[in-house]
N, C-alpha and C. Protein backbone atom coordinates (compact mmCIF):
# COMPACT_ATOMS: atom_id res chain seq x y z
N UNK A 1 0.82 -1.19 0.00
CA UNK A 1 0.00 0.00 0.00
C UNK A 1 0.86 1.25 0.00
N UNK A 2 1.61 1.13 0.80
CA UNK A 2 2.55 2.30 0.64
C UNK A 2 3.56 2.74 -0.46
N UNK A 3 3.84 1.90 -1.23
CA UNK A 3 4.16 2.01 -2.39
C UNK A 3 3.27 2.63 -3.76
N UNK A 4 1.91 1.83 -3.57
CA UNK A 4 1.13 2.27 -4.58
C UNK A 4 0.52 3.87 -3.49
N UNK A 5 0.42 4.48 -2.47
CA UNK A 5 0.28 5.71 -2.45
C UNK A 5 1.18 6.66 -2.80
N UNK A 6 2.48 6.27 -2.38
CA UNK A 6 3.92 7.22 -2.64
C UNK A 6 3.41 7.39 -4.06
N UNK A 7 3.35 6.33 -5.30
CA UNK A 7 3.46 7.18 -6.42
C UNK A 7 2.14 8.20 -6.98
N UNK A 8 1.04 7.30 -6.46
CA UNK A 8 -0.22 8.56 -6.67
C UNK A 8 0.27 9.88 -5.77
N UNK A 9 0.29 9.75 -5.07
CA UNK A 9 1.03 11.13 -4.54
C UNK A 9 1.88 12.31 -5.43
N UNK A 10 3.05 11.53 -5.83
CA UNK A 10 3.97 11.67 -6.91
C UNK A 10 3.17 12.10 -8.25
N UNK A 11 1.86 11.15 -8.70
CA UNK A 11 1.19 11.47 -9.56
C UNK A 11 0.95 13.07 -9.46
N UNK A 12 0.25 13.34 -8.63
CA UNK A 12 -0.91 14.37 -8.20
C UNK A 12 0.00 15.68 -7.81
N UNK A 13 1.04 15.63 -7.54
CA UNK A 13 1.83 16.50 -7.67
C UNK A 13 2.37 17.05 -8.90
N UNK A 14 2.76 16.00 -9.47
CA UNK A 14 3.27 16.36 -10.60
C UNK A 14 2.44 16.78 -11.49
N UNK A 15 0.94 16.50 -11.60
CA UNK A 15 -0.29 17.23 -12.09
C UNK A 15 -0.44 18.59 -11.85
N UNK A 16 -0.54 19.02 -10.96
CA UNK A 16 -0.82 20.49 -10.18
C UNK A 16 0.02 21.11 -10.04
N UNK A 17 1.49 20.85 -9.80
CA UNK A 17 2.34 21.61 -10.32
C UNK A 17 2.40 21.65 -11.60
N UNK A 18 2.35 21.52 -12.76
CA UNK A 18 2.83 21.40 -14.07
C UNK A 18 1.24 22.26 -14.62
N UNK A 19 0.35 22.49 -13.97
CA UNK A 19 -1.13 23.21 -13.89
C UNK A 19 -0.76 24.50 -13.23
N UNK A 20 0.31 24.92 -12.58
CA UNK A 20 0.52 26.30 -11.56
C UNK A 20 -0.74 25.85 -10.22
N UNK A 21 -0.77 24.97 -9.77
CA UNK A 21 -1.43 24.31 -8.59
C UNK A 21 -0.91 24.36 -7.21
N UNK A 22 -0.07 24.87 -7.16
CA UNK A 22 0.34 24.12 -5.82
C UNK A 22 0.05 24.28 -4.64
N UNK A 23 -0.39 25.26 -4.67
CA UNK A 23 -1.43 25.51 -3.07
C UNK A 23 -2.27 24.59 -3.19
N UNK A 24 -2.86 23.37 -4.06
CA UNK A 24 -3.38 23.18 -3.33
C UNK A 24 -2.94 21.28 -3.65
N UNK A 25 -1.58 21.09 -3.68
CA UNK A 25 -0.55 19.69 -3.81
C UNK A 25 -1.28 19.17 -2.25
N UNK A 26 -0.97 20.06 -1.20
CA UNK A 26 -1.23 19.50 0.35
C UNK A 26 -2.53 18.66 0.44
N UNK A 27 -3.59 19.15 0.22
CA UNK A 27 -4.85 18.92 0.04
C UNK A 27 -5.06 17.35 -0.48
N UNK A 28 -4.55 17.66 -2.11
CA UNK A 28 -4.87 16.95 -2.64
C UNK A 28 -4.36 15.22 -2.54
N UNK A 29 -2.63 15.41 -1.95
CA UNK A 29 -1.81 14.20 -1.25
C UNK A 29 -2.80 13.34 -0.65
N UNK A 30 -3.10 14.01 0.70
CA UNK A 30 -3.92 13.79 1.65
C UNK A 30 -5.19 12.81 0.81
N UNK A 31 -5.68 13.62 -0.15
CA UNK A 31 -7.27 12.74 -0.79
C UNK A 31 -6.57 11.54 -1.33
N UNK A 32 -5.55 11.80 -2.58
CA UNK A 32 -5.49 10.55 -2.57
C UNK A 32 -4.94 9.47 -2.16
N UNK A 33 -4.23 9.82 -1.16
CA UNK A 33 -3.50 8.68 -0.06
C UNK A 33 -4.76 8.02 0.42
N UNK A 34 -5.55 8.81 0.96
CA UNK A 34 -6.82 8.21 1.57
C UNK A 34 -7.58 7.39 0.63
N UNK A 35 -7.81 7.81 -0.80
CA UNK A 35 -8.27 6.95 -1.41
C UNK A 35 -7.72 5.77 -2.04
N UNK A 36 -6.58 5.79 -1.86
CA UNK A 36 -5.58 4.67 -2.30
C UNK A 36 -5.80 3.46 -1.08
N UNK A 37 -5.67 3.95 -0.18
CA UNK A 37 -5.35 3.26 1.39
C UNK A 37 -6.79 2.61 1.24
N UNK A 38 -7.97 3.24 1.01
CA UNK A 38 -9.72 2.30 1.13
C UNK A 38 -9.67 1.27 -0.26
N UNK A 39 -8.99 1.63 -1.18
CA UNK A 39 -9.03 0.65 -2.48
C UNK A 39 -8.38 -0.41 -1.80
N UNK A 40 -7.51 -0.19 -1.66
CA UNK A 40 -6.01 -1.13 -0.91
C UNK A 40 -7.04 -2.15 0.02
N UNK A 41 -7.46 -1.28 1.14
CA UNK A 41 -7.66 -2.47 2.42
C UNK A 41 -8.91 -2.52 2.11
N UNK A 42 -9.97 -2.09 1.81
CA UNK A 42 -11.65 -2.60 1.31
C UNK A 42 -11.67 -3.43 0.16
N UNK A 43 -11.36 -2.81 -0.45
CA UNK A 43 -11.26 -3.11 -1.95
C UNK A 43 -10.44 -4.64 -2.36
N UNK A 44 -9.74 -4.90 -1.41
CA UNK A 44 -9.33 -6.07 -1.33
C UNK A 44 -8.25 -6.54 -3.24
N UNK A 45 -8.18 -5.77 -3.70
CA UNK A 45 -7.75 -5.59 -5.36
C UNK A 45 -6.29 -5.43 -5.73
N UNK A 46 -5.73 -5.89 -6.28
CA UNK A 46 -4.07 -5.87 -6.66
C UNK A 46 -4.16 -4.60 -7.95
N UNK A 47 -4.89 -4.44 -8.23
CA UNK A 47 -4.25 -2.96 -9.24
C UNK A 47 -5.81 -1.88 -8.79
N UNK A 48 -5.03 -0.57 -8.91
CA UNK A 48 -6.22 0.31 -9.57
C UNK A 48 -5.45 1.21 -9.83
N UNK A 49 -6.54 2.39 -10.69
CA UNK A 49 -5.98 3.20 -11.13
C UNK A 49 -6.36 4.62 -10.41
N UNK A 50 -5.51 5.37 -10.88
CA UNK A 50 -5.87 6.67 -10.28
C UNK A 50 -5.31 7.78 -11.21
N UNK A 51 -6.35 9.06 -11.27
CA UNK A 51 -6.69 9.73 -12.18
C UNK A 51 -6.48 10.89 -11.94
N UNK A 52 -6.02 12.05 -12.34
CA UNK A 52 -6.21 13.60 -11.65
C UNK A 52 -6.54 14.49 -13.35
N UNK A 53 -7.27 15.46 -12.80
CA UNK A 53 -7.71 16.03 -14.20
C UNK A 53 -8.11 17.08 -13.86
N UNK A 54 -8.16 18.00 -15.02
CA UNK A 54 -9.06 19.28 -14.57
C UNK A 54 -10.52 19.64 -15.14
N UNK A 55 -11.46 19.28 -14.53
CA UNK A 55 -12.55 19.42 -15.29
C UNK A 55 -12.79 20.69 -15.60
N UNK A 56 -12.58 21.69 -15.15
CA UNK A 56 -12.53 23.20 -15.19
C UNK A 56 -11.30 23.84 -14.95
N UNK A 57 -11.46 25.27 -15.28
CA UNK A 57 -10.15 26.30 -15.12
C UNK A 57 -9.87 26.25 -13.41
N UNK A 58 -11.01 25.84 -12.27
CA UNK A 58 -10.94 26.49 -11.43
C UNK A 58 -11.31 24.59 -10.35
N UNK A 59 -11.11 23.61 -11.42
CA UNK A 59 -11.72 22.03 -10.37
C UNK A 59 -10.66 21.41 -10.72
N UNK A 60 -10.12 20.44 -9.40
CA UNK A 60 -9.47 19.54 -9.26
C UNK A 60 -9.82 18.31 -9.35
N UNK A 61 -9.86 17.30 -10.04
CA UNK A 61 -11.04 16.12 -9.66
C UNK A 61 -9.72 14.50 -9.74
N UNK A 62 -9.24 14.11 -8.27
CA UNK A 62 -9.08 13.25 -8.26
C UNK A 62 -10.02 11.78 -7.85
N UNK A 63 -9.18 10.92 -9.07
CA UNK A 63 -10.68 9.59 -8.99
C UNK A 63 -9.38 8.21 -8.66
N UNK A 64 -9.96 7.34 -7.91
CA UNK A 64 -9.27 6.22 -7.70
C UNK A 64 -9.89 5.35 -8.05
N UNK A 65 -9.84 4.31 -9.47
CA UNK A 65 -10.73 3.16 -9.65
C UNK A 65 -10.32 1.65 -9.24
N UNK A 66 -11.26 0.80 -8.55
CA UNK A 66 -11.01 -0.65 -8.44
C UNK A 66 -11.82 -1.20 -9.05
N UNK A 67 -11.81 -2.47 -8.47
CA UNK A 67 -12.95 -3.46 -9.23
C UNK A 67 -13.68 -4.13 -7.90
N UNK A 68 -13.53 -3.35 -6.93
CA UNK A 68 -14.39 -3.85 -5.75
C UNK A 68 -16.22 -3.11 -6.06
N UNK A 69 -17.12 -3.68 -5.30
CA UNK A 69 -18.22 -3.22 -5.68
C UNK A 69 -18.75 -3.02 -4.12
N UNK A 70 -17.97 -2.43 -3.04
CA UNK A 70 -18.21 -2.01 -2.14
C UNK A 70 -18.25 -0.70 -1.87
N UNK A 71 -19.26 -0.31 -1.40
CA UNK A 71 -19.85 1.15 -1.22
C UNK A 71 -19.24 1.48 -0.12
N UNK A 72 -18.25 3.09 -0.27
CA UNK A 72 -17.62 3.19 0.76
C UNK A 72 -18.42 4.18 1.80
N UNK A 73 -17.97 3.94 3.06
CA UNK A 73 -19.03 4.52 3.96
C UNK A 73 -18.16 5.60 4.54
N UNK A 74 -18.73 6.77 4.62
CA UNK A 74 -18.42 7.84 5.55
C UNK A 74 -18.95 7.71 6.99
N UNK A 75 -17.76 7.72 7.97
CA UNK A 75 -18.02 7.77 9.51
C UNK A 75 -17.50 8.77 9.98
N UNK A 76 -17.99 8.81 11.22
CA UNK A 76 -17.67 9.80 12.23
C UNK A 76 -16.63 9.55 13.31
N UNK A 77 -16.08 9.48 13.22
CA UNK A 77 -15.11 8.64 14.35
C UNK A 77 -14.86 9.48 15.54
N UNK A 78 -14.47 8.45 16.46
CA UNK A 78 -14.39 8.98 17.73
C UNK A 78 -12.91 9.17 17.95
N UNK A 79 -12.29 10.77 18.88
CA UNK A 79 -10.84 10.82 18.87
C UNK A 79 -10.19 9.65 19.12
N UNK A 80 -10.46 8.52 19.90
CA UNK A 80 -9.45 7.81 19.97
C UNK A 80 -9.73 6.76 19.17
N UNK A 81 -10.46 6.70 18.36
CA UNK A 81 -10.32 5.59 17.04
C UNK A 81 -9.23 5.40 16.35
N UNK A 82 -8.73 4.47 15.83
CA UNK A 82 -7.59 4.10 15.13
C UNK A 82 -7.55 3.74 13.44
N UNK A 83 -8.93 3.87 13.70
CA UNK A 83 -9.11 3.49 12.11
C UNK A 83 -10.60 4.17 11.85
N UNK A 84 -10.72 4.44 10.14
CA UNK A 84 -12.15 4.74 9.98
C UNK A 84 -12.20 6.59 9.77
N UNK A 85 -11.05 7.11 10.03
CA UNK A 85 -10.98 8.27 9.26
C UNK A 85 -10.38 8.70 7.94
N UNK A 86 -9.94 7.89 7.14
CA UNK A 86 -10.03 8.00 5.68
C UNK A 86 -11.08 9.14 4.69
N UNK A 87 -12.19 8.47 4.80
CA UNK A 87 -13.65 9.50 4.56
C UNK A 87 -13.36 10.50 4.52
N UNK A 88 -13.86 10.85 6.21
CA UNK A 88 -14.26 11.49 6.95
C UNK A 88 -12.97 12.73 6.41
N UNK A 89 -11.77 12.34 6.48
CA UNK A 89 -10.60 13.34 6.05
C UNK A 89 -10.87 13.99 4.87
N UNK A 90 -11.21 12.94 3.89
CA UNK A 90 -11.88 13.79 2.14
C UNK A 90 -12.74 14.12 2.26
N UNK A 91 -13.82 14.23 3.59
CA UNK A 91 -14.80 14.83 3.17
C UNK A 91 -14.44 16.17 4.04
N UNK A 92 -14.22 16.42 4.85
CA UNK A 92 -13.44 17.71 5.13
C UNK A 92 -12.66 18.79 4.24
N UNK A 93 -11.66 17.77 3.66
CA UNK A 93 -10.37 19.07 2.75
C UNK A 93 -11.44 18.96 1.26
N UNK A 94 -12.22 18.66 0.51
CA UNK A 94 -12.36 18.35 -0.49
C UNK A 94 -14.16 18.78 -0.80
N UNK A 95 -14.26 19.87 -1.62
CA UNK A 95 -15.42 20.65 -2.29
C UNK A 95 -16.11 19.89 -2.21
N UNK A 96 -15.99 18.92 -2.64
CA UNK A 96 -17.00 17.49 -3.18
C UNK A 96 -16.53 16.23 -3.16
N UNK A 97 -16.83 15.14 -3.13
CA UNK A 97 -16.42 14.06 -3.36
C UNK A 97 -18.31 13.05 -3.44
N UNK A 98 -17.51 11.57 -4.16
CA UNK A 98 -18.98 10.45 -4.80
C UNK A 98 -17.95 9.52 -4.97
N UNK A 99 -18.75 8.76 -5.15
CA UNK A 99 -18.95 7.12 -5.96
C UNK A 99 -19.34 7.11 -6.86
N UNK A 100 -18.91 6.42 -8.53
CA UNK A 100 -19.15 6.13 -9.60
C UNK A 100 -19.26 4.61 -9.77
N UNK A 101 -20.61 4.19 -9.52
CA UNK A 101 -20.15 2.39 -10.15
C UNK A 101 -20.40 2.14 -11.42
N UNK A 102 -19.33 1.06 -11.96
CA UNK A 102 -19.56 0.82 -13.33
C UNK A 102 -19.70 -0.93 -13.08
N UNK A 103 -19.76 -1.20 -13.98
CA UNK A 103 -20.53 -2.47 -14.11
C UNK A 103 -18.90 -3.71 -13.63
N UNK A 104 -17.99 -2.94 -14.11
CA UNK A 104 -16.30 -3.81 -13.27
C UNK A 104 -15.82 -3.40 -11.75
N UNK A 105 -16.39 -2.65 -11.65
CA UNK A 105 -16.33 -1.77 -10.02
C UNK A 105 -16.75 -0.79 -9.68
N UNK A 106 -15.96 0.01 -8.84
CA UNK A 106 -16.04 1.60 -8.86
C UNK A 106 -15.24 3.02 -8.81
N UNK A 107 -15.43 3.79 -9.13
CA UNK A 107 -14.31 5.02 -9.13
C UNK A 107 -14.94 6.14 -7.89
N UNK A 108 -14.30 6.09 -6.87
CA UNK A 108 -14.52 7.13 -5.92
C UNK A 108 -13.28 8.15 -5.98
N UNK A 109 -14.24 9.58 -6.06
CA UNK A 109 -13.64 10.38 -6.59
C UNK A 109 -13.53 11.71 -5.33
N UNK A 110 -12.86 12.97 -5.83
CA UNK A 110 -12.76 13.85 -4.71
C UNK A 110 -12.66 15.16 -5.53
N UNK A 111 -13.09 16.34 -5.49
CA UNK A 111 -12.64 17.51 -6.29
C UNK A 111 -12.48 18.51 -5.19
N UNK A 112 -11.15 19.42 -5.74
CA UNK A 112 -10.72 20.46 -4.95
C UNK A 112 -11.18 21.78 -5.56
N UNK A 113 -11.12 22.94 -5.46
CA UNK A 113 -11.44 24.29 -5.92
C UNK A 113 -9.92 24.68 -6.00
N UNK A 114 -9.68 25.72 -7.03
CA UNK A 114 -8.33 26.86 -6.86
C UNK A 114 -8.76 27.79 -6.81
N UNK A 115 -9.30 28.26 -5.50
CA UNK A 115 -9.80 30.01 -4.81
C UNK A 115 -9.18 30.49 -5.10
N UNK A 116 -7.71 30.52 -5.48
CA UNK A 116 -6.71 31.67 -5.46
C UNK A 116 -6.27 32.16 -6.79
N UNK A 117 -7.06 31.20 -8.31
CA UNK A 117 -6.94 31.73 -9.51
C UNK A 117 -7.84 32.33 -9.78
N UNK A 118 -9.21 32.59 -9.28
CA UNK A 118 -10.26 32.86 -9.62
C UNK A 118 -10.33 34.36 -9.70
């Protein structure tokens, strides 16, 4: 797992910088580590992919696809929980985030804003 996050990481950087992004590289690490880490241990899956794009001048939209067909759940966790804040983290730093199922799995996705080009 830590291997396949280091390079989405690596990905997503190298996206947003090469976009004049980088305020918001921090953010975006964070989403997709988290979404790498729920493919990884839910998802139970030896490959997926992961995606960063700009749907707009002003949207970030990272997507992580598997072939698991498990619906991921947002919790609330309690401070001393040890596990189970993944979510809960993208749904905090991140404008938006969903689930896309396709008929081989699913792509859960996350989009950021750039307030500061606008």
């Amino acid at each position: 797992m830590a291997e396949s996050a280091g390079r989405a990481r690596r990905l997503v950087d190298s996206a947003l910088s090469s976009w004049g992004l980088g305020s918001l590289v921090e953010d975006a690490e964070l989403i997709v580590s988290e979404l790498v880490a729920n493919a990884v241990q839910h998802g139970r899956c030896e490959r997926l992919r992961v995606r960063v794009w700009r749907p707009s001048r002003t949207r970030v939209r990272i997507a992580v696809s598997d072939r698991s067909t498990i619906t991921p759940t947002l919790r609330d966790p309690d401070f001393d929980d040890e596990a189970g804040r993944g979510l809960f983290l993208v749904d905090r730093v991140a404008a938006r985030w969903g689930t896309d199922f396709r008929r081989w799995g699913k792509v859960v996705w996350a989009e950021l804003l750039d307030t500061e080009g606008q």
